[in-house]
Structures are given as C-alpha cells and as structure tokens.
N, C-alpha and C. Protein backbone atom coordinates (compact mmCIF):
# COMPACT_ATOMS: atom_id res chain seq x y z
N UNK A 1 0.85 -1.18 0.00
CA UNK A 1 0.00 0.00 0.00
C UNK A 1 0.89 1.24 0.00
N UNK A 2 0.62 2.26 -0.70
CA UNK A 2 1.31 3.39 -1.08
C UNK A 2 0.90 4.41 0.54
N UNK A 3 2.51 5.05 0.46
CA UNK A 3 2.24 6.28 1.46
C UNK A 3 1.34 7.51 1.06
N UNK A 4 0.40 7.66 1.66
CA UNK A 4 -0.68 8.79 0.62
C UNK A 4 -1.25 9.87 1.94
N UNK A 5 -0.41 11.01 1.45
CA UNK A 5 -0.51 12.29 2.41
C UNK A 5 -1.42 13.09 1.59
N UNK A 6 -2.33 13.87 2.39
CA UNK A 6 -3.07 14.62 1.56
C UNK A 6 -3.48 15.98 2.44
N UNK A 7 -3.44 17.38 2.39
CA UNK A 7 -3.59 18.76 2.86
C UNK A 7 -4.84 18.52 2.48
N UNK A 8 -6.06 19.35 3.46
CA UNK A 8 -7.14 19.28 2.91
C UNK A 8 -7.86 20.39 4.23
N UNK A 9 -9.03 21.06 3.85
CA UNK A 9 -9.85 22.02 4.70
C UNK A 9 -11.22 20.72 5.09
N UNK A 10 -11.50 21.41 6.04
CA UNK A 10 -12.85 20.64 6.41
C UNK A 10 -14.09 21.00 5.50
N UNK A 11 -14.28 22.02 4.92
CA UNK A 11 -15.23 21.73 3.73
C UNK A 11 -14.74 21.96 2.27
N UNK A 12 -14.49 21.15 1.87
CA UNK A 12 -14.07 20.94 0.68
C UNK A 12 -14.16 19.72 -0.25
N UNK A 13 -15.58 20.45 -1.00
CA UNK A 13 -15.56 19.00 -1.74
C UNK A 13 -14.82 18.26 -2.57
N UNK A 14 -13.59 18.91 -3.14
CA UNK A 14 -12.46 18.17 -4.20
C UNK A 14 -12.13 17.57 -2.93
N UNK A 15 -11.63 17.77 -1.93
CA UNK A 15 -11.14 16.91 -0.65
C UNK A 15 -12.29 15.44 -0.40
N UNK A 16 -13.08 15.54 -0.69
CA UNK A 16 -14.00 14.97 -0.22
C UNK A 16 -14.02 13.88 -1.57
N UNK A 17 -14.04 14.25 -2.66
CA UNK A 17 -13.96 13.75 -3.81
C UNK A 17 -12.49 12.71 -3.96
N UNK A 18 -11.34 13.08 -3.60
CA UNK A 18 -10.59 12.70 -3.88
C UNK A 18 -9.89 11.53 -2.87
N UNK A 19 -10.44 11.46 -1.46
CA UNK A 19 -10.63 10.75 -0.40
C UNK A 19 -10.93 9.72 -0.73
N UNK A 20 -12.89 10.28 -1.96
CA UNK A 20 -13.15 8.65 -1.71
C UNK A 20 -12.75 7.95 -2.88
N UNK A 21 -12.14 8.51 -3.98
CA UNK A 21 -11.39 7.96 -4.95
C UNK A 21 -10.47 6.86 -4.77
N UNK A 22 -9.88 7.42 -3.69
CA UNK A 22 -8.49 6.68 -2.84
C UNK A 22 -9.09 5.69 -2.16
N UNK A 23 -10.34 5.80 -1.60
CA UNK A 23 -10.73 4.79 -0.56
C UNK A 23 -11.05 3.27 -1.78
N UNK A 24 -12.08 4.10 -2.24
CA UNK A 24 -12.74 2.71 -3.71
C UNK A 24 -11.42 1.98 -3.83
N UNK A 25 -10.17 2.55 -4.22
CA UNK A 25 -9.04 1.69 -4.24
C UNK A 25 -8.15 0.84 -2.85
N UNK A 26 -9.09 1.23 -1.86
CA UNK A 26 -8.65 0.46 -0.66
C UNK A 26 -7.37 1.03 0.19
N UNK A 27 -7.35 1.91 -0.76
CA UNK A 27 -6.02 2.65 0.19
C UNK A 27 -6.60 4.01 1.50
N UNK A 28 -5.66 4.03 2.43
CA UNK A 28 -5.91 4.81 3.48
C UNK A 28 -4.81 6.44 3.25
N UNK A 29 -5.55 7.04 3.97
CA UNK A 29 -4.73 8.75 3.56
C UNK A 29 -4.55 9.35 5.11
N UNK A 30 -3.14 9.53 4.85
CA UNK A 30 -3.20 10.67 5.93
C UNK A 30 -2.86 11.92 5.72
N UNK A 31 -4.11 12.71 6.48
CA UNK A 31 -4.62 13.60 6.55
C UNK A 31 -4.39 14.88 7.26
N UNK A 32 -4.09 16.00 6.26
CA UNK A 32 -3.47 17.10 7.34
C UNK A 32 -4.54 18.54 7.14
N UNK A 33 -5.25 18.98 8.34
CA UNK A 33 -6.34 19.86 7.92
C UNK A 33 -4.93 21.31 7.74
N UNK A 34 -5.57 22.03 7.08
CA UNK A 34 -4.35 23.78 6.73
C UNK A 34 -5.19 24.53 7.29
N UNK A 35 -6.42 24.43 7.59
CA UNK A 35 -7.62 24.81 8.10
C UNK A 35 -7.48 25.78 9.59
N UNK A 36 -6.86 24.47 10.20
CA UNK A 36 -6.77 24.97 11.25
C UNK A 36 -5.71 24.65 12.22
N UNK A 37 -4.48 24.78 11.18
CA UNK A 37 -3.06 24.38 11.38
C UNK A 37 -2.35 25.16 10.67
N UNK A 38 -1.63 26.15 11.26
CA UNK A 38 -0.89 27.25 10.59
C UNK A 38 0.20 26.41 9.86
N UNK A 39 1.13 26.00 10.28
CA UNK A 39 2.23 25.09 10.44
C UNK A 39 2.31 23.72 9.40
N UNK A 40 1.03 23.46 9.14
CA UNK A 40 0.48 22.65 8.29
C UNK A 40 0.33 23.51 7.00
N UNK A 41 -0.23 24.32 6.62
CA UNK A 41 -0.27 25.05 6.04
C UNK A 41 1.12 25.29 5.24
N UNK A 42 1.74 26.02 5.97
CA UNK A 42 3.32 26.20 5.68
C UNK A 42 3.57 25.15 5.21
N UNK A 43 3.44 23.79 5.88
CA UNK A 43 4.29 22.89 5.08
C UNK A 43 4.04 22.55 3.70
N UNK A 44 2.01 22.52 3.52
CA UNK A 44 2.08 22.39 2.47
C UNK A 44 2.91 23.15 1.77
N UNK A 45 2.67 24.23 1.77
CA UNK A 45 2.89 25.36 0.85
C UNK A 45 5.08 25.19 0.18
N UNK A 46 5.38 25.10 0.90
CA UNK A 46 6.64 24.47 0.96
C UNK A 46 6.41 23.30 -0.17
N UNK A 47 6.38 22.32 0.32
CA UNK A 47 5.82 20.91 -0.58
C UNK A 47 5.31 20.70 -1.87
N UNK A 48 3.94 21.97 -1.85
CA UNK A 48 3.25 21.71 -3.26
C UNK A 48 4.37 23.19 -4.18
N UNK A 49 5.30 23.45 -4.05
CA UNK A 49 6.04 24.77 -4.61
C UNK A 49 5.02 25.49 -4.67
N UNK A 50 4.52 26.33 -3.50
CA UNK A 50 3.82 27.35 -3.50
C UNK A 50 2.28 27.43 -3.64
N UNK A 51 1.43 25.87 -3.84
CA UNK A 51 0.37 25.78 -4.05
C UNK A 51 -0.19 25.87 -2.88
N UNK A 52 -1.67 26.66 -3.14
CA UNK A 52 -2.45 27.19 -1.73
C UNK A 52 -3.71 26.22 -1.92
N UNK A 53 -4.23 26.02 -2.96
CA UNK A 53 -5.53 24.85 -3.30
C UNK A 53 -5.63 23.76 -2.80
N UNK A 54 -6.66 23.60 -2.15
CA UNK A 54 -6.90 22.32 -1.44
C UNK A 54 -7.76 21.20 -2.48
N UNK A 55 -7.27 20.10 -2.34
CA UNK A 55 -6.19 18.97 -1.97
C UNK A 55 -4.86 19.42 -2.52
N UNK A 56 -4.39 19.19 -1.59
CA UNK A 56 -2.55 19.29 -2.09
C UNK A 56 -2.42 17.65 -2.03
N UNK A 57 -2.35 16.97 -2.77
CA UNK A 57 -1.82 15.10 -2.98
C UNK A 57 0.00 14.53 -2.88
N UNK A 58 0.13 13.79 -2.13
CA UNK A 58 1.53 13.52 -2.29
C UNK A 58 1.14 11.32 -1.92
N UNK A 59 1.83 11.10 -2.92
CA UNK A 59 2.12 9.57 -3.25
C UNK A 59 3.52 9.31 -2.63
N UNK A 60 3.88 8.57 -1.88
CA UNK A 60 5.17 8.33 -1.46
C UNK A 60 5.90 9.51 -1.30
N UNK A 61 5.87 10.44 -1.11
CA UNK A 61 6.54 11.79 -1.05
C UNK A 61 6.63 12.69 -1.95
N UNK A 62 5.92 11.92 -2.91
CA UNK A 62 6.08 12.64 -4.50
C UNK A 62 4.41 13.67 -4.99
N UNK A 63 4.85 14.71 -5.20
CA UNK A 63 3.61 15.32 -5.31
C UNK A 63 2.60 15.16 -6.62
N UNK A 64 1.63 15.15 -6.17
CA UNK A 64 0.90 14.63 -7.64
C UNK A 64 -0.14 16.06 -8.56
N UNK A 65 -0.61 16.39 -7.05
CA UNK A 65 -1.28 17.71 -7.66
C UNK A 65 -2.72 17.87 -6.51
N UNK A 66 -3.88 18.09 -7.36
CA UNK A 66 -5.05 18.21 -6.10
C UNK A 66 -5.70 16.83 -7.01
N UNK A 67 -7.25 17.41 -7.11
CA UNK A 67 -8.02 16.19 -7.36
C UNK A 67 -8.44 16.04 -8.48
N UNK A 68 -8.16 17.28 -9.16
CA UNK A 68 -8.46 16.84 -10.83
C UNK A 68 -7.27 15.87 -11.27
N UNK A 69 -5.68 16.41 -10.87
CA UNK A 69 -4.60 15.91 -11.31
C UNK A 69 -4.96 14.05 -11.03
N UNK A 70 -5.54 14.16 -9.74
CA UNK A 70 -5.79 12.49 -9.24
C UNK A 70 -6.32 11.54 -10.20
N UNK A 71 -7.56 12.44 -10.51
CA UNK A 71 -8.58 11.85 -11.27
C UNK A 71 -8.02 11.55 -12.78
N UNK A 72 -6.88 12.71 -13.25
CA UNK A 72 -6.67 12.34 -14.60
C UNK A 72 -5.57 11.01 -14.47
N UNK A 73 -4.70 10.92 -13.48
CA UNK A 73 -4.21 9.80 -13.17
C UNK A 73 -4.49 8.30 -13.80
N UNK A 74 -6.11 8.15 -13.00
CA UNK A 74 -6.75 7.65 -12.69
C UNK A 74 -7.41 7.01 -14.18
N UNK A 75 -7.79 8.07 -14.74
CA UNK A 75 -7.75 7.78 -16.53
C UNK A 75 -7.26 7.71 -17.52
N UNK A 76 -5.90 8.16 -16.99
CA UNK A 76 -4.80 7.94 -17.91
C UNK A 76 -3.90 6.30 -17.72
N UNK A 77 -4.68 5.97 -16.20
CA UNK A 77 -4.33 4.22 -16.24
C UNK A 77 -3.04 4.21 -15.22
N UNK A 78 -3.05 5.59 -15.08
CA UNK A 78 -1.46 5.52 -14.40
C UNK A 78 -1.60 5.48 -12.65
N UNK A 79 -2.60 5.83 -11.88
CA UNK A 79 -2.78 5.67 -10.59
C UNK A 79 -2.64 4.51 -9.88
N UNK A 80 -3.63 3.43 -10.39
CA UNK A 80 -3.35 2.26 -9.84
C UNK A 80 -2.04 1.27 -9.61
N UNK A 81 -1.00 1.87 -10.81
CA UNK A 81 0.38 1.47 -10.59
C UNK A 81 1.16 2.21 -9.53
N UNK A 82 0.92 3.34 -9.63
CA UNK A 82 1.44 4.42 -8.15
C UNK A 82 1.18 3.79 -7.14
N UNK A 83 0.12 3.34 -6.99
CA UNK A 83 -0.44 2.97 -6.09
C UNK A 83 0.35 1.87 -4.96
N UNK A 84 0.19 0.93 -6.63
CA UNK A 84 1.19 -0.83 -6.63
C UNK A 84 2.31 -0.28 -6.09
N UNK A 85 3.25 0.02 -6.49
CA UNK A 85 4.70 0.52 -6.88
C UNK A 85 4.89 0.23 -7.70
N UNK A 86 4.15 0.12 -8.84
CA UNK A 86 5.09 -0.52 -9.97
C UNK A 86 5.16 0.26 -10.83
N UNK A 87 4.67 1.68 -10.66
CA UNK A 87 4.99 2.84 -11.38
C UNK A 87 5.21 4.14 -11.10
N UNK A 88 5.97 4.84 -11.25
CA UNK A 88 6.96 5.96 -10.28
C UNK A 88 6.17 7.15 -10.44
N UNK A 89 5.69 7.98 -9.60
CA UNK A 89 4.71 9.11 -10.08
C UNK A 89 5.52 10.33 -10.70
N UNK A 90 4.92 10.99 -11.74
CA UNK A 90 5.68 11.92 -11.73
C UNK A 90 4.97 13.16 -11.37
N UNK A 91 6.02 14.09 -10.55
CA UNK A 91 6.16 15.63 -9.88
C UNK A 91 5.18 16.34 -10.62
N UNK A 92 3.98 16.88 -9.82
CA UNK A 92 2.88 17.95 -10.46
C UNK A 92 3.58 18.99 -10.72
C-alpha cells in the first residue's frame, strides 16, 4: 500500500472527492487539515512549490497535484500502478 498524504480544509468538496477515490481503491490517507493548522499550512505550501488549493496530494513523497490531477491519473491508467509501486509518479 502506497504512502498517501493529503492537505485538505474541512469543507471541501475536491477533498471529499478525492478521499473517496483513494478509498474505492482500498487505500488509506493521511490527513493534514491547513484549516486549522498554521504550520500545516506552511508545510504544504513548501511541498506543493507554493500551491495554496486544497487537496494538495503527495504519493510516497512525490507530489501529484489536487483532485483533478488524481482523477486524470486515474484515466490515464497511471494511478493504480502508483499505487502498486510498480509505477513511479511523476512531480505535479
């Protein structure tokens, strides 16, 4: 199972969207609110090079993007190998 970090606000439906994307695939996310975590925040912001949009997505440490980026993943066939390991994500 892939390491899957994800920045996210408490209402936010791409957050909400992209959760259960991850879930249907059986994988678990951990979860950092920016909401109401300064510090969190920062880190995203650090992490995604400067991105403030919630979901910020990271696969094994590797950033992917928010939840459209997920979703195109996802149809481009390439997520479920991220997922595996058997395919290396590449940097949003």
């Amino acid at each position: 199972m892939a390491n899957i970090e994800m920045y996210t606000t408490q209402v936010c439906p791409y957050c909400v969207r992209a959760k259960d994307l991850l879930k249907r695939k059986g994988q678990s996310v951990t979860e950092y609110r920016v909401d109401s975590d300064d510090a969190k925040r920062d880190e995203m912001l650090k992490r995604a090079n400067g991105k403030r949009s919630v979901p910020q997505i990271f696969i094994d440490g590797v950033h992917v993007g928010g939840c459209d980026d997920l979703y195109a993943l996802d149809s481009a066939g390439k997520l479920d190998g991220m997922l595996n390991g058997t395919d290396s994500p590449s940097p949003a």
